[in-house]
Protein backbone atom coordinates (compact mmCIF):
# COMPACT_ATOMS: atom_id res chain seq x y z
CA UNK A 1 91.68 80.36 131.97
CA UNK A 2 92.70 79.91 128.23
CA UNK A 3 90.42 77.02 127.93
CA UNK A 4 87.41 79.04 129.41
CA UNK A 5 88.03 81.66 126.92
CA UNK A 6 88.24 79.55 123.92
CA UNK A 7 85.04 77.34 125.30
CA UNK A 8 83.05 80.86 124.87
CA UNK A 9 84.40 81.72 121.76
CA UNK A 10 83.31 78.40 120.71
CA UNK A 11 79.93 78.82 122.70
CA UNK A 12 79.32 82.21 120.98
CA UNK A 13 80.10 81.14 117.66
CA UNK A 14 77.58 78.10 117.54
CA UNK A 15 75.20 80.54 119.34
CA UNK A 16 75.34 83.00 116.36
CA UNK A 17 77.06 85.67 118.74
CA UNK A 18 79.92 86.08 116.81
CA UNK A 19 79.51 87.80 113.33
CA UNK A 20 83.26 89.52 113.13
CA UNK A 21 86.22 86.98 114.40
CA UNK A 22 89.44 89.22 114.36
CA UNK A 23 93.10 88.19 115.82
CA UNK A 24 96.60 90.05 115.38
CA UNK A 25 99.29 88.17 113.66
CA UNK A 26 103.27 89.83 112.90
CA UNK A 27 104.13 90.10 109.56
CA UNK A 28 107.91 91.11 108.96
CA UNK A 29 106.35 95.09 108.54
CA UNK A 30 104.77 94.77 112.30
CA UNK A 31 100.95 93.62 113.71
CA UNK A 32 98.59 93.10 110.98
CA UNK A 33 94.64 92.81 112.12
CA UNK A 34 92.95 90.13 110.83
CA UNK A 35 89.57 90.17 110.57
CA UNK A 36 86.72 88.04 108.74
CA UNK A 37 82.72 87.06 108.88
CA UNK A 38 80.64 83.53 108.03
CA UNK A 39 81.48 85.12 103.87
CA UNK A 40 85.27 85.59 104.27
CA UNK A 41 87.71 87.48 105.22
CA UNK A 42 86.77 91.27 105.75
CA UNK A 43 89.20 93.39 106.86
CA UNK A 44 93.06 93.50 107.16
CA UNK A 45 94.84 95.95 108.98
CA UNK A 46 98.10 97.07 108.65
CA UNK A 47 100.57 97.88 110.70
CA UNK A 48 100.56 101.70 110.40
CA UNK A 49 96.92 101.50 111.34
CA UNK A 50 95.16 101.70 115.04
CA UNK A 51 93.43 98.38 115.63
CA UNK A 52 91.00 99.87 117.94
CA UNK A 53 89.77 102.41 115.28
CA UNK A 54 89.48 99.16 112.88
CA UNK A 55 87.54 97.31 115.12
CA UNK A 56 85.33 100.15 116.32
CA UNK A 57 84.63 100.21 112.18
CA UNK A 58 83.84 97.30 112.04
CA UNK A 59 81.62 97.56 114.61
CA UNK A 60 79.95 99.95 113.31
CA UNK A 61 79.45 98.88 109.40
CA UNK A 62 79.69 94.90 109.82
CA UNK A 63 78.05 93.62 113.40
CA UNK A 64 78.99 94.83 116.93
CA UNK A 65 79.14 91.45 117.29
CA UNK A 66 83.19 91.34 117.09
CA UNK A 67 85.14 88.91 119.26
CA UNK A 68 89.00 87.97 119.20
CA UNK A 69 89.12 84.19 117.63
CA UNK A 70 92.21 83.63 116.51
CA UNK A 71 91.64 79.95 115.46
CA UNK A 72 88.78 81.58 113.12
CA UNK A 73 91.87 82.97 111.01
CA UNK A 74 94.76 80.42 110.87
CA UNK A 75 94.61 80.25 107.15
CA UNK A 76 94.59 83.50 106.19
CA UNK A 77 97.46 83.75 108.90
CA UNK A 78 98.96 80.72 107.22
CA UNK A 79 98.65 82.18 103.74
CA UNK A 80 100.20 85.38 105.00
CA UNK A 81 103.28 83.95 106.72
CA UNK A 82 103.90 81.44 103.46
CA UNK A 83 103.75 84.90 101.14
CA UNK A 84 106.47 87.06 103.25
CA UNK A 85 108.15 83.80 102.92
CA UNK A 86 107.75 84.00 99.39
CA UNK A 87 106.31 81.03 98.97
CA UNK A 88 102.78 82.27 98.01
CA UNK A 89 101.77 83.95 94.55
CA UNK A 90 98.20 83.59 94.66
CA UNK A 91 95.69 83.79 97.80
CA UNK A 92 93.14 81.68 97.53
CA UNK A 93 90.78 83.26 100.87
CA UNK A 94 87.00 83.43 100.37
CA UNK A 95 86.47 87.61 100.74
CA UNK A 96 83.81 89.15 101.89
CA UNK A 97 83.26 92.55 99.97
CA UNK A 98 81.16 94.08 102.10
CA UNK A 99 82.85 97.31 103.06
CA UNK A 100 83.42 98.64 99.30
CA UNK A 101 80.61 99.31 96.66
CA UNK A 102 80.36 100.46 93.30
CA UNK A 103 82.95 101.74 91.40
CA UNK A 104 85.36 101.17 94.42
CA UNK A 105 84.76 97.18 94.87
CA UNK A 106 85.21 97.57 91.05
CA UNK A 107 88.35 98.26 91.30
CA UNK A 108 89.39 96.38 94.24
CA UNK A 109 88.09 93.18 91.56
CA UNK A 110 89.95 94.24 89.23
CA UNK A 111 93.01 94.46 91.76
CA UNK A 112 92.18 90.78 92.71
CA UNK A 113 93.24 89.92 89.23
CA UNK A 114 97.17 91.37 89.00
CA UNK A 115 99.03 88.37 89.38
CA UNK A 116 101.69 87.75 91.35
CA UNK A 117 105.15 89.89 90.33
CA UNK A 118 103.24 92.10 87.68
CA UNK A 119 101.88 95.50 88.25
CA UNK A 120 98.76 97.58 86.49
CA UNK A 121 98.69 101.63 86.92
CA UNK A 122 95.83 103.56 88.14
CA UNK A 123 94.17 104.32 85.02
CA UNK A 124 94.50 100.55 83.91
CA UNK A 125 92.57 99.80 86.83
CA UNK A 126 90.31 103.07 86.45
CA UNK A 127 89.77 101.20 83.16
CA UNK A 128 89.07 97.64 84.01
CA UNK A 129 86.04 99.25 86.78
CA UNK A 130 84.35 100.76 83.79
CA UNK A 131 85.48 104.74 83.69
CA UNK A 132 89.02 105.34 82.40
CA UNK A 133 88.47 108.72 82.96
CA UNK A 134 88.48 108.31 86.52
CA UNK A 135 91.65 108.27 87.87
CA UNK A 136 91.70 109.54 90.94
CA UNK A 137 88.80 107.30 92.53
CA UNK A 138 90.87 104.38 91.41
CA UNK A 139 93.57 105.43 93.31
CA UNK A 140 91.31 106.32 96.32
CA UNK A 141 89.64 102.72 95.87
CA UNK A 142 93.02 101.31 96.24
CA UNK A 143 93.37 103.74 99.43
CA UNK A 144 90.50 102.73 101.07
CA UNK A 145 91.35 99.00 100.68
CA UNK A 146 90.17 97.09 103.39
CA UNK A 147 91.85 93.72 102.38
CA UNK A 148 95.15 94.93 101.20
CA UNK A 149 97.77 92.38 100.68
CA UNK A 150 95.04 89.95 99.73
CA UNK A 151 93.54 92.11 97.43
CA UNK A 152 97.06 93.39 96.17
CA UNK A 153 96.55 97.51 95.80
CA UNK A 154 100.51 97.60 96.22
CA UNK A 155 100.52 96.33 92.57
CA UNK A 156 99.15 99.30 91.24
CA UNK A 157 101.79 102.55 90.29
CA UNK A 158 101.46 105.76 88.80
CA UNK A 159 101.08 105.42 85.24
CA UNK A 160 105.52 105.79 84.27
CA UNK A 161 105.99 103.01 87.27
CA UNK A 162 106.30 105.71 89.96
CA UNK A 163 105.11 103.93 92.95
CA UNK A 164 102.03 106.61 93.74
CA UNK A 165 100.71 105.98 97.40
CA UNK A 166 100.25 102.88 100.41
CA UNK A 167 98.07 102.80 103.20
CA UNK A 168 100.61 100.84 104.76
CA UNK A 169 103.19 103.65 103.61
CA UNK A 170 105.75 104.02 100.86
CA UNK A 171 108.48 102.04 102.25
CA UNK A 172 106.41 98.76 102.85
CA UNK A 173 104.69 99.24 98.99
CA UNK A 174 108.51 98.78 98.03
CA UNK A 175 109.15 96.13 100.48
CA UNK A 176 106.58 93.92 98.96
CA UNK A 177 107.39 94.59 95.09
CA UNK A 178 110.96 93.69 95.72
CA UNK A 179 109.29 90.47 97.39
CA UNK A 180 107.55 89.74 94.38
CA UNK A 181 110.77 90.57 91.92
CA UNK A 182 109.23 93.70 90.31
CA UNK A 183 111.46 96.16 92.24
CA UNK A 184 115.41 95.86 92.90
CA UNK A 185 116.66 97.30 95.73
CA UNK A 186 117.06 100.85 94.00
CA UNK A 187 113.57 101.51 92.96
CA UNK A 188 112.09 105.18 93.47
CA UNK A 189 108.50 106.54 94.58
């Protein structure tokens, strides 16, 4: 049966079926949803998040032409599983942008940049998109994230290094700046 099913994933995929190929992988914070296109990946869910919902959106604003292929995303899943090892600073995925625009995949850009064990606040990032004065969209473009980890919105506090918001939620935002060194164990949001 398995080999059926991956025959037709292959079959749709050289047949131009398949424009979305998602799979689930664990992360140590639960199921993450992995999804990408042909461009890159496109969307990563986290666990907080109701896969059905994500898929059903990307139905809607990618292709509805979405079909589980998990060999589609072994290396983001590989690059995932090597940075909660903490053996990963830098992701190196082709991204497909397609789900932000203007001043939002602005920001998300600029949030590409923060390396690895540094953080930038909202108005920094606000900044770098082109409007310092606007604040409050930055912190809704890191909100609306679709490729967080990746893109690394968890690097970006409240200007005074209060930790602000996560769509994943405030404990995992901690879990994963104490993974990259910026946070001890006592840090507050």
């Amino acid at each position: 049966m398995k080999n059926t099913i991956e025959r037709l994933r292959a079959r749709a995929a050289e047949e131009g079926l398949l424009d979305v190929a998602y799979t689930s992988v664990d992360s140590p914070f639960g199921p993450l949803l992995l999804a990408k296109t042909e461009r890159g990946l496109v969307r990563v869910g986290l666990p907080n998040q109701d896969p059905d919902e994500l898929l059903n959106e990307l139905a809607a604003r990618v292709s509805p032409r979405v079909l589980e292929a998990p060999a589609e995303l072994d290396a983001a899943r590989r690059d995932l599983d090597l940075y909660f090892e903490g053996k990963l600073e830098r992701f190196d995925l082709p991204l497909d942008w397609q789900l932000s625009d203007g001043f939002r995949l602005r920001v998300l850009h600029a949030i590409a940049g923060i390396p690895y064990g540094e953080t930038r606040s909202y108005t920094e990032m606000a900044t770098a998109a082109g409007n310092e004065r606007a604040v409050r969209a930055a912190g809704t473009a890191c909100g609306s994230n679709p490729i967080p980890l990746v893109v690394p919105c968890h690097r970006v506090l409240r200007s005074g290094g209060a930790l602000g918001g996560y769509g994943g939620g405030l404990p995992m935002k901690r879990a994963l700046l104490e993974l990259e060194g910026v946070l001890g164990g006592d840090a507050v949001g």
